[in-house]
C-alpha atoms as a PDB file:
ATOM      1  CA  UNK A   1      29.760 -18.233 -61.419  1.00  0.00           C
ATOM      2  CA  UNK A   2      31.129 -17.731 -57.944  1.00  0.00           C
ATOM      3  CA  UNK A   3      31.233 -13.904 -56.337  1.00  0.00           C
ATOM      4  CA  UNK A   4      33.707 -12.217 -54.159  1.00  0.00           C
ATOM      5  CA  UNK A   5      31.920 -10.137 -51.430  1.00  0.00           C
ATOM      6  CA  UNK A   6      34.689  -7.552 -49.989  1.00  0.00           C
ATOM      7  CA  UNK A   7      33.242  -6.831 -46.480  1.00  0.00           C
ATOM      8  CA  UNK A   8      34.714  -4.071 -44.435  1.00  0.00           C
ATOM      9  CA  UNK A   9      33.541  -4.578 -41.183  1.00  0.00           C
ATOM     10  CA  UNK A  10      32.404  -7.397 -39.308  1.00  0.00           C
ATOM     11  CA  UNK A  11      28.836  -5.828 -38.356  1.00  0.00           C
ATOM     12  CA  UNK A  12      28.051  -4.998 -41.908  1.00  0.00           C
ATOM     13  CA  UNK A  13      27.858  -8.357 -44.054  1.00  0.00           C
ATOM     14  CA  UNK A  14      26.378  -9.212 -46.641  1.00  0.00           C
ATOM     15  CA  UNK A  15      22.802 -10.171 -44.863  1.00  0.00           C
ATOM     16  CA  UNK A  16      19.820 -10.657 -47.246  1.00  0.00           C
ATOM     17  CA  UNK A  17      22.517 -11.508 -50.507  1.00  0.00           C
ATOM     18  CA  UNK A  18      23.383 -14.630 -49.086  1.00  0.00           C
ATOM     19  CA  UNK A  19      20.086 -15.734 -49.688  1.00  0.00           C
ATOM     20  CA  UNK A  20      19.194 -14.217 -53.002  1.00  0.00           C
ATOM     21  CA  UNK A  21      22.804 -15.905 -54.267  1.00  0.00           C
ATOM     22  CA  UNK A  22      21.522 -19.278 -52.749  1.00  0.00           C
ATOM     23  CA  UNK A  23      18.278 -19.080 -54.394  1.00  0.00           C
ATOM     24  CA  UNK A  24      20.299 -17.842 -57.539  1.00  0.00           C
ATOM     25  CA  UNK A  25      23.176 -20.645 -57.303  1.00  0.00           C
ATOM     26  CA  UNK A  26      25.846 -17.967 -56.957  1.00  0.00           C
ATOM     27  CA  UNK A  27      28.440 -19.178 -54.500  1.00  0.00           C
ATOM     28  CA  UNK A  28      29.694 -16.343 -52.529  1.00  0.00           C
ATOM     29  CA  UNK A  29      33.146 -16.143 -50.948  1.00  0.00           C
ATOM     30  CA  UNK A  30      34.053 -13.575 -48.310  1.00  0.00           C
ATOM     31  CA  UNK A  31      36.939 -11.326 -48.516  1.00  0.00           C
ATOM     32  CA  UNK A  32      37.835  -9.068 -44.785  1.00  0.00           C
ATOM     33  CA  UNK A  33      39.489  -6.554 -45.608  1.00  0.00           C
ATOM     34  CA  UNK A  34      42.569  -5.656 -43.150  1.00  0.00           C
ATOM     35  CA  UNK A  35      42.353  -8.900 -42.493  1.00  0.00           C
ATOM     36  CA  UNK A  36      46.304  -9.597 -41.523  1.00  0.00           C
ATOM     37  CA  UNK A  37      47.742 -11.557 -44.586  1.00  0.00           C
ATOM     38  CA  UNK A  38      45.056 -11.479 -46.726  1.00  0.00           C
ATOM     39  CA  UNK A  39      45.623 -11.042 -50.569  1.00  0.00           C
ATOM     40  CA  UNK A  40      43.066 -10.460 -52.860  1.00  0.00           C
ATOM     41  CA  UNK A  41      42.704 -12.757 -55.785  1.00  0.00           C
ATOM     42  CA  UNK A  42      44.093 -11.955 -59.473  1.00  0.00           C
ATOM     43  CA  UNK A  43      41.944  -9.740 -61.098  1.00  0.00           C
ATOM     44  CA  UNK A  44      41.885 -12.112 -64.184  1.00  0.00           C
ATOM     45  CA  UNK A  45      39.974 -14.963 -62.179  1.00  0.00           C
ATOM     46  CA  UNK A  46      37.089 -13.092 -60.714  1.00  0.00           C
ATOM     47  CA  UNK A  47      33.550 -13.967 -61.998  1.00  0.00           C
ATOM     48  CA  UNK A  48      31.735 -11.539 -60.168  1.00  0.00           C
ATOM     49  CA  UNK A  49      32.545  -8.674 -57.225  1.00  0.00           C
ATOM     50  CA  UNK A  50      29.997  -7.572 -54.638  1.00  0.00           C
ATOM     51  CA  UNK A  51      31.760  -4.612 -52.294  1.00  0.00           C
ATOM     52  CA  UNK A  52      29.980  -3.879 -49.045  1.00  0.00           C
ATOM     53  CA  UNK A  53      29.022  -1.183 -46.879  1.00  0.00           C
ATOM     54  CA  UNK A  54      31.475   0.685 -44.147  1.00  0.00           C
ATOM     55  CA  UNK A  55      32.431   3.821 -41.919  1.00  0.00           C
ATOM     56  CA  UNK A  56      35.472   4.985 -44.010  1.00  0.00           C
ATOM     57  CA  UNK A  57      35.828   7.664 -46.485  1.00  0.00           C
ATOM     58  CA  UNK A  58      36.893   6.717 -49.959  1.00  0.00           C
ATOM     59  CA  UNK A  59      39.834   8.805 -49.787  1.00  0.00           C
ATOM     60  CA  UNK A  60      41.554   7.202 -46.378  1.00  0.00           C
ATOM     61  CA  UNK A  61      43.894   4.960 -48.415  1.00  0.00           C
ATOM     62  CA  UNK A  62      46.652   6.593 -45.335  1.00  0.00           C
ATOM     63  CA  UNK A  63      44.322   4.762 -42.674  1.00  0.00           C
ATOM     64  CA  UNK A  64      43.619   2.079 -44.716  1.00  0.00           C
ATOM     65  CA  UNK A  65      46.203   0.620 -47.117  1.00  0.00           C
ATOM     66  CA  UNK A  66      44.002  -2.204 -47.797  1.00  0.00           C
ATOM     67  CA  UNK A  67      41.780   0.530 -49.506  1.00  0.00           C
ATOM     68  CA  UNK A  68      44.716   0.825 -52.518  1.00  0.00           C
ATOM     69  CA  UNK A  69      44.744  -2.716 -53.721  1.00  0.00           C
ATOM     70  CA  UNK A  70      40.422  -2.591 -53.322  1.00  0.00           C
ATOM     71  CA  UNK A  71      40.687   0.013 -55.220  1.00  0.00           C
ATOM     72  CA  UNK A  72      42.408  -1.697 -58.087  1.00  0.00           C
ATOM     73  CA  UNK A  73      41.198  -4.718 -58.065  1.00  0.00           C
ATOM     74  CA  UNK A  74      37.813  -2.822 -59.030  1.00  0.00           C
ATOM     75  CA  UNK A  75      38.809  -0.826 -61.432  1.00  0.00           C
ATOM     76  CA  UNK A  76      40.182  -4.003 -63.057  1.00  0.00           C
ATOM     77  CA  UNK A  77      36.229  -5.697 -62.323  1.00  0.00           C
ATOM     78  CA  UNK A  78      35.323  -3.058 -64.167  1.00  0.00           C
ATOM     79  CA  UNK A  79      37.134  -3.155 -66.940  1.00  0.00           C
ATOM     80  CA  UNK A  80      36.786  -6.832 -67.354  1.00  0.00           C
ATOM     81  CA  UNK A  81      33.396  -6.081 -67.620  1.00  0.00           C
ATOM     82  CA  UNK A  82      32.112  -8.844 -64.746  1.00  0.00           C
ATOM     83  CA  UNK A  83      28.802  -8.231 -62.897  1.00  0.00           C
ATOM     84  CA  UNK A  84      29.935  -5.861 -60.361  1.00  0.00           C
ATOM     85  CA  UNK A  85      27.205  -4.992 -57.022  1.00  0.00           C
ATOM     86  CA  UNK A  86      28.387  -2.006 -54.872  1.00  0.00           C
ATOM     87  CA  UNK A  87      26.639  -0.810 -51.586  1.00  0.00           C
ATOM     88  CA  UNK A  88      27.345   2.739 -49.686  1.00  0.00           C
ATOM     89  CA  UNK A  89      30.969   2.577 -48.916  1.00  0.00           C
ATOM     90  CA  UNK A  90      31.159   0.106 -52.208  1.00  0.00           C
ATOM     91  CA  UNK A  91      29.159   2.397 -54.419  1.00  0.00           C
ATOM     92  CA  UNK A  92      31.809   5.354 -53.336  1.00  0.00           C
ATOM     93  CA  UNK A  93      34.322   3.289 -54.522  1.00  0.00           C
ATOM     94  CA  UNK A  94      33.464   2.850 -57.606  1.00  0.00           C
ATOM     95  CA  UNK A  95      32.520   5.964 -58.112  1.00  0.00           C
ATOM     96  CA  UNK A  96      36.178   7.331 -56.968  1.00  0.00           C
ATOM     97  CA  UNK A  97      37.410   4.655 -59.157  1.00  0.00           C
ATOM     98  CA  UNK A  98      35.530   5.953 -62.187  1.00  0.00           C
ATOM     99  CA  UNK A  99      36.110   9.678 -61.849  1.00  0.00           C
ATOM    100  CA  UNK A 100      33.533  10.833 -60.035  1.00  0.00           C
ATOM    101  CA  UNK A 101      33.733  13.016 -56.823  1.00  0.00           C
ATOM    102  CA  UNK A 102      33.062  11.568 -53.205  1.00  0.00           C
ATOM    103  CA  UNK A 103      32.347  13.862 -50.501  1.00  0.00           C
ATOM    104  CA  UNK A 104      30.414  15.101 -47.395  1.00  0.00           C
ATOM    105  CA  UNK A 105      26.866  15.041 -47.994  1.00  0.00           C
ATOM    106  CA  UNK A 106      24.745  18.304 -47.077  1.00  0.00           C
ATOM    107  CA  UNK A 107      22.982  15.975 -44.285  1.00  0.00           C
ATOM    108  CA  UNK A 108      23.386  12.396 -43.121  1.00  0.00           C
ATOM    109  CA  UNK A 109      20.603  10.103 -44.253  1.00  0.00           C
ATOM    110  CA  UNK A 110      20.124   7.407 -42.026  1.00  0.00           C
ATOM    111  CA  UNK A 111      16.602   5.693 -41.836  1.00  0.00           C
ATOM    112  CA  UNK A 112      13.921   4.157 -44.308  1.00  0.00           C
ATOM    113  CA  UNK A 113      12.988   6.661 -46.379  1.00  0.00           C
ATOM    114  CA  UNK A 114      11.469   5.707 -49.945  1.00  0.00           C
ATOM    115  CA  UNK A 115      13.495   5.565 -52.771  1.00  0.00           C
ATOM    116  CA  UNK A 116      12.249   6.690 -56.855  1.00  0.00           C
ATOM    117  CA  UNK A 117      13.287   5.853 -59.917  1.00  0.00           C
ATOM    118  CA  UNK A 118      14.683   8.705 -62.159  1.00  0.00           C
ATOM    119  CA  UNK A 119      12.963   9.951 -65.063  1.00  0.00           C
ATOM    120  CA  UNK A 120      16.635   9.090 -67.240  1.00  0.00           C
ATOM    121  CA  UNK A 121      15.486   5.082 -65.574  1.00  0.00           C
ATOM    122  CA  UNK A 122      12.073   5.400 -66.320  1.00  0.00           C
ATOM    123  CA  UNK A 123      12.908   5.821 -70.305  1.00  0.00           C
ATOM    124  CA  UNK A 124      15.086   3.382 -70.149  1.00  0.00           C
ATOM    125  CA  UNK A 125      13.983  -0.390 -71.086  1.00  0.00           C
ATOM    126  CA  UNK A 126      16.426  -1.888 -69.096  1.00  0.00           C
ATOM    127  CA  UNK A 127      14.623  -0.260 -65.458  1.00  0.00           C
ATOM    128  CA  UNK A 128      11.022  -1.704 -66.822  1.00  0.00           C
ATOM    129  CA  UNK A 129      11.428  -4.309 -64.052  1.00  0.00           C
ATOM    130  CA  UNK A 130      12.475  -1.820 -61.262  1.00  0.00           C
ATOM    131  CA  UNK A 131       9.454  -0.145 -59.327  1.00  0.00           C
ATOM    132  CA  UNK A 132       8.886   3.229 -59.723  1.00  0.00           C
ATOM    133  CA  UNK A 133       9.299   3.670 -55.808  1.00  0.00           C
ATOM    134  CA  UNK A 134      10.360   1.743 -52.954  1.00  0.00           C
ATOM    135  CA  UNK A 135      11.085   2.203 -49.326  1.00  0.00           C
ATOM    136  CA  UNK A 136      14.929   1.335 -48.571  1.00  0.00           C
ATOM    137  CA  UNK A 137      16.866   1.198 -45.244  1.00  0.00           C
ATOM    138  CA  UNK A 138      19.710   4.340 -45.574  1.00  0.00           C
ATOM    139  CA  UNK A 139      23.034   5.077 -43.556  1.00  0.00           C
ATOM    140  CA  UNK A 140      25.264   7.315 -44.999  1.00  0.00           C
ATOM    141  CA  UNK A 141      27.155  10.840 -44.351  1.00  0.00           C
ATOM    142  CA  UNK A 142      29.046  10.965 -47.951  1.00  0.00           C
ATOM    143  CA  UNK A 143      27.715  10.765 -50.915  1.00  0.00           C
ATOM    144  CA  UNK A 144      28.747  10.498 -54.412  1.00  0.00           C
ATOM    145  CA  UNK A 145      28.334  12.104 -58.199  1.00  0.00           C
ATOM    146  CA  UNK A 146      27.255  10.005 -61.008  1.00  0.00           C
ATOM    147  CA  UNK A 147      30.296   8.936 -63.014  1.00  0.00           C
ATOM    148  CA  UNK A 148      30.560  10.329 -66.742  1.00  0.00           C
ATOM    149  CA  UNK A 149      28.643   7.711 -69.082  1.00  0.00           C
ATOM    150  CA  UNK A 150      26.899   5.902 -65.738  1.00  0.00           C
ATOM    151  CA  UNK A 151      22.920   6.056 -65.934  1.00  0.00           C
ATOM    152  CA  UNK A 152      21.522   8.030 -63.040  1.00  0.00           C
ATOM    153  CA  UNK A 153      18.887   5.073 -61.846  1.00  0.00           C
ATOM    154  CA  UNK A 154      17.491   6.198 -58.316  1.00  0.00           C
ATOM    155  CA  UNK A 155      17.468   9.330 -55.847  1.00  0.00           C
ATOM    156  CA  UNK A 156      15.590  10.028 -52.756  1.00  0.00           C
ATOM    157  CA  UNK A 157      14.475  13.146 -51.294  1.00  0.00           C
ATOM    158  CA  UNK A 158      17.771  13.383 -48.872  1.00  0.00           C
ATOM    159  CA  UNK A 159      19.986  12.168 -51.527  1.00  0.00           C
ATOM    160  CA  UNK A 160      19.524  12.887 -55.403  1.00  0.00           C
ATOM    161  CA  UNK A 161      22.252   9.993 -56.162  1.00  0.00           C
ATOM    162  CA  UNK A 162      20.804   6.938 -54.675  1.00  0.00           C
ATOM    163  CA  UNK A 163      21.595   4.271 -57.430  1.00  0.00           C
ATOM    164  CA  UNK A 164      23.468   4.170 -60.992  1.00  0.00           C
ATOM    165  CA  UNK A 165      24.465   1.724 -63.265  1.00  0.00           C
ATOM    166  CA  UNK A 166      28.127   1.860 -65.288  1.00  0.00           C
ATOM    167  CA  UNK A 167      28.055  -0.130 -68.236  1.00  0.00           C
ATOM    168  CA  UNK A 168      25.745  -3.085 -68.400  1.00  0.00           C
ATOM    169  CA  UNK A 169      26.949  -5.409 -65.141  1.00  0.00           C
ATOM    170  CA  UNK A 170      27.885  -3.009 -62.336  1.00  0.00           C
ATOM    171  CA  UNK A 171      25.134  -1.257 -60.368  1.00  0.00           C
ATOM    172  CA  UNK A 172      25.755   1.148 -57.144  1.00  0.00           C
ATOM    173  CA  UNK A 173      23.603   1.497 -54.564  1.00  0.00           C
ATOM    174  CA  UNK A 174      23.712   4.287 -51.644  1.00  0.00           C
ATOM    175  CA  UNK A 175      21.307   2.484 -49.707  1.00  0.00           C
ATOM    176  CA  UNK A 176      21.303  -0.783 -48.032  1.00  0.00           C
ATOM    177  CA  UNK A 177      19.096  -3.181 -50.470  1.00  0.00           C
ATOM    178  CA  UNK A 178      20.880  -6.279 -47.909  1.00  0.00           C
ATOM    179  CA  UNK A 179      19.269  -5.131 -44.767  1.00  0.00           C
ATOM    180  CA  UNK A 180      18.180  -7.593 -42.417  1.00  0.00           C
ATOM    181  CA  UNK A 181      16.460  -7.337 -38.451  1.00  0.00           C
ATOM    182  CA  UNK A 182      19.754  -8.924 -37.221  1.00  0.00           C
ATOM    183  CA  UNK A 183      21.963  -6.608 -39.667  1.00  0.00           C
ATOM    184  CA  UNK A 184      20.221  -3.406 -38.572  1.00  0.00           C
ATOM    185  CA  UNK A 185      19.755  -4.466 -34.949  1.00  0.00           C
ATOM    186  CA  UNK A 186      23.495  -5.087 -34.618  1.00  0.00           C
ATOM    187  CA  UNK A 187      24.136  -1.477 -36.149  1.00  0.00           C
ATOM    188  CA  UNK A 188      21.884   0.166 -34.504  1.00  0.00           C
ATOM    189  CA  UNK A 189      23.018  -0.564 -31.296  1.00  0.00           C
ATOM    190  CA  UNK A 190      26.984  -0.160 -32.363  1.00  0.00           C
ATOM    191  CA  UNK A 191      25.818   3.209 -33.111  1.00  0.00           C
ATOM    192  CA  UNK A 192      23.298   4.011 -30.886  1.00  0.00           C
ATOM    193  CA  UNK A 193      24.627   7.174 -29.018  1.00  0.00           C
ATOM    194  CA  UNK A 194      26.144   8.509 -32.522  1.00  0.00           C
ATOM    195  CA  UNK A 195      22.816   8.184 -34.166  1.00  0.00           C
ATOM    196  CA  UNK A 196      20.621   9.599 -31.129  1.00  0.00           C
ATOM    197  CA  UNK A 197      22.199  12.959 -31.080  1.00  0.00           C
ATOM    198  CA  UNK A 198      22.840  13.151 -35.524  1.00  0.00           C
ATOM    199  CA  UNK A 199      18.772  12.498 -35.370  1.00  0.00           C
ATOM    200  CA  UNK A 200      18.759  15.500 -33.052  1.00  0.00           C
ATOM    201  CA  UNK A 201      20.421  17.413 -35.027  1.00  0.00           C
ATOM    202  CA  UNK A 202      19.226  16.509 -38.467  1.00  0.00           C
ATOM    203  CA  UNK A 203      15.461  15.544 -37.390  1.00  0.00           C
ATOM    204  CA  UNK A 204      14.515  15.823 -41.313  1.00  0.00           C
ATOM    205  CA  UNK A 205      16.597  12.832 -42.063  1.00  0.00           C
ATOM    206  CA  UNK A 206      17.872  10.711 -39.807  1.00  0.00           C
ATOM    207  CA  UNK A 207      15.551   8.559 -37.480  1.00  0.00           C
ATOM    208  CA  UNK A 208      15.508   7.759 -34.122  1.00  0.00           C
ATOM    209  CA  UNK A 209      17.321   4.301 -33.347  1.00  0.00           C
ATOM    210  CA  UNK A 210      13.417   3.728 -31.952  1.00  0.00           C
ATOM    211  CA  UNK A 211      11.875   4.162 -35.188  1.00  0.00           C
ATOM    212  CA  UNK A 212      14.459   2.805 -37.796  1.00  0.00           C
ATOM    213  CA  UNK A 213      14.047  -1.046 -35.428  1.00  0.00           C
ATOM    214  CA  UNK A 214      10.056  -0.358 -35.303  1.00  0.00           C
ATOM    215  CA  UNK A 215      10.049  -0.477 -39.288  1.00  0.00           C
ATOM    216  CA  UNK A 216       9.928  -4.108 -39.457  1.00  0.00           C
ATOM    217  CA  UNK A 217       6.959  -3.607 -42.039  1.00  0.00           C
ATOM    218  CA  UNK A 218       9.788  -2.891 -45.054  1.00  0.00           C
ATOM    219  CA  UNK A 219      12.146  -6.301 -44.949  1.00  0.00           C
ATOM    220  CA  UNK A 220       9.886  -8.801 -46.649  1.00  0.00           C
ATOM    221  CA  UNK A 221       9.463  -6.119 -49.984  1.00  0.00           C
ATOM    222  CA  UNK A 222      13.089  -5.861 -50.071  1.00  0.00           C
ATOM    223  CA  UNK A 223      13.629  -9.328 -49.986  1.00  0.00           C
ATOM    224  CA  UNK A 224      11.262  -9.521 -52.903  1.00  0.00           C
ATOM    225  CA  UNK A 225      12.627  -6.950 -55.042  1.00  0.00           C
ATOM    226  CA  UNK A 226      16.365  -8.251 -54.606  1.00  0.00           C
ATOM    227  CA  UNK A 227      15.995 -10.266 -57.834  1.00  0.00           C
ATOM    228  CA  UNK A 228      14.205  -7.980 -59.457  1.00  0.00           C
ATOM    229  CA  UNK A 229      17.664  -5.669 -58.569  1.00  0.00           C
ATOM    230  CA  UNK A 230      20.447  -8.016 -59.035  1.00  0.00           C
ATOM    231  CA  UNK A 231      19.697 -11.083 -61.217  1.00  0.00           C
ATOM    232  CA  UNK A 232      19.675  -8.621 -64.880  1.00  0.00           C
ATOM    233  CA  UNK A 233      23.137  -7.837 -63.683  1.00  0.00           C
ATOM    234  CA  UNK A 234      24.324 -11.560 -62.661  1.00  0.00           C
ATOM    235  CA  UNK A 235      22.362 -13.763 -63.970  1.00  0.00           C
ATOM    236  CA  UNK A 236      22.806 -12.390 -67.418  1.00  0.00           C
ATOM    237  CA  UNK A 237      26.523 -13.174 -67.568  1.00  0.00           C
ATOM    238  CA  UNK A 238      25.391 -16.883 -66.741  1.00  0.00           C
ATOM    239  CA  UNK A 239      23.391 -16.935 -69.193  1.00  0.00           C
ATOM    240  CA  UNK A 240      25.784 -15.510 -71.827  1.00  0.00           C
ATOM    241  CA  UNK A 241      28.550 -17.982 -70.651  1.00  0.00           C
ATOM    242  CA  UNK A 242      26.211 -20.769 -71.225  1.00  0.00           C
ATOM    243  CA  UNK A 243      25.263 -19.559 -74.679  1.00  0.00           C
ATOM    244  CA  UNK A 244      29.152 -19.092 -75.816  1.00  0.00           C
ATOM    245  CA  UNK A 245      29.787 -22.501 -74.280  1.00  0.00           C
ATOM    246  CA  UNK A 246      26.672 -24.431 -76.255  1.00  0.00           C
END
């Protein structure tokens, strides 16, 4: 199986991934998007999509016209039914892909702030492996609905629509599960100013840039529950190619 990773922006790659696809054997390719010249591949060749994180809104397709063809060549992921992985700006897009509304969120949640499994997860067999509660790094302003016949997976106390999966290979995350020190460093300072006076102004949830970079406490947990995240979703295709091959 190889992966396309559509990355937006240059500070926000795909970080702790690359090393859960190493230790997976998923080879990752790397996509820019508004890259001059760059064409994205034929829908009917990918094995497995992984859209990233960035500052746009999902409905910018005027200031982007990348964000048209992105937009298709997801919709066609998921109708092909490959394992599918998208993070904040990702997540949005498949959710505006699907149906569901994107929008301003009542408050920016930026910050680690724990994460919990929903009840609808927690009866569900296919969640046994997720924890009932984690602490995750978030930075977002929008948010989105849960598309009609996703599962509602995750929320937070900031955000009720944290995490959802459509179908049974593409899970959305509104929080960063890739976040790394050098990821978040480089953010943090890109953003610094922005983030300094949205904390003062939203104290409840958004962090300081002080006390998001004095976290360092949280990375080594979400490095560990990566697999526990991702490999039902990719890993399982694998393993059904392999079984329709033998």
């Amino acid at each position: 199986m190889k992966v396309l990773v559509l990355q937006h922006v240059r500070h926000e790659g795909p970080a702790a991934l690359t090393q859960w696809a190493q230790e997976a054997n998923i080879p990752l390719s790397t996509a820019f998007m508004g890259e001059n010249g760059l064409v994205l591949p034929d829908p009917a060749s990918l094995e497995g999509l992984i859209i990233l994180g960035g500052p746009m809104n999902v409905d910018e397709e005027a200031q982007y016209p990348w964000m048209t063809a992105e937009k298709r060549l997801i919709e066609a992921a998921l109708g092909r039914e490959v394992p599918v992985l998208g993070i904040c700006l990702g997540a949005q897009l498949m959710a505006d892909v699907l149906g569901a509304r994107v929008g301003r969120h009542v408050a920016p949640e930026i910050g680690w702030f724990d994460v919990y499994k929903t009840p609808e997860a927690a009866a569900d067999a296919r969640f046994d492996h997720w924890p009932d509660r984690w602490t995750a790094l978030h930075w977002h302003g929008d948010a989105f609905e849960i598309p009609a016949g996703a599962t509602h997976v995750a929320q937070s106390d900031a955000c009720a629509h944290q995490a959802y999966l459509y179908g049974e290979n593409a899970l959305a995350f509104q929080c960063h599960p890739e976040v790394t020190p050098q990821w978040l460093a480089g953010l943090t300072q890109l953003e610094y100013d922005a983030l300094r006076a949205q904390h003062a102004r939203y104290p409840d949830s958004v962090q300081s840039p002080e006390a998001i970079l004095a976290q360092t406490r949280y990375y080594d947990p979400l490095k560990a529950l990566l697999p526990r995240l991702l490999d039902p979703i990719f890993l399982r295709r694998q393993e059904r190619h392999r079984e329709k091959k033998g």
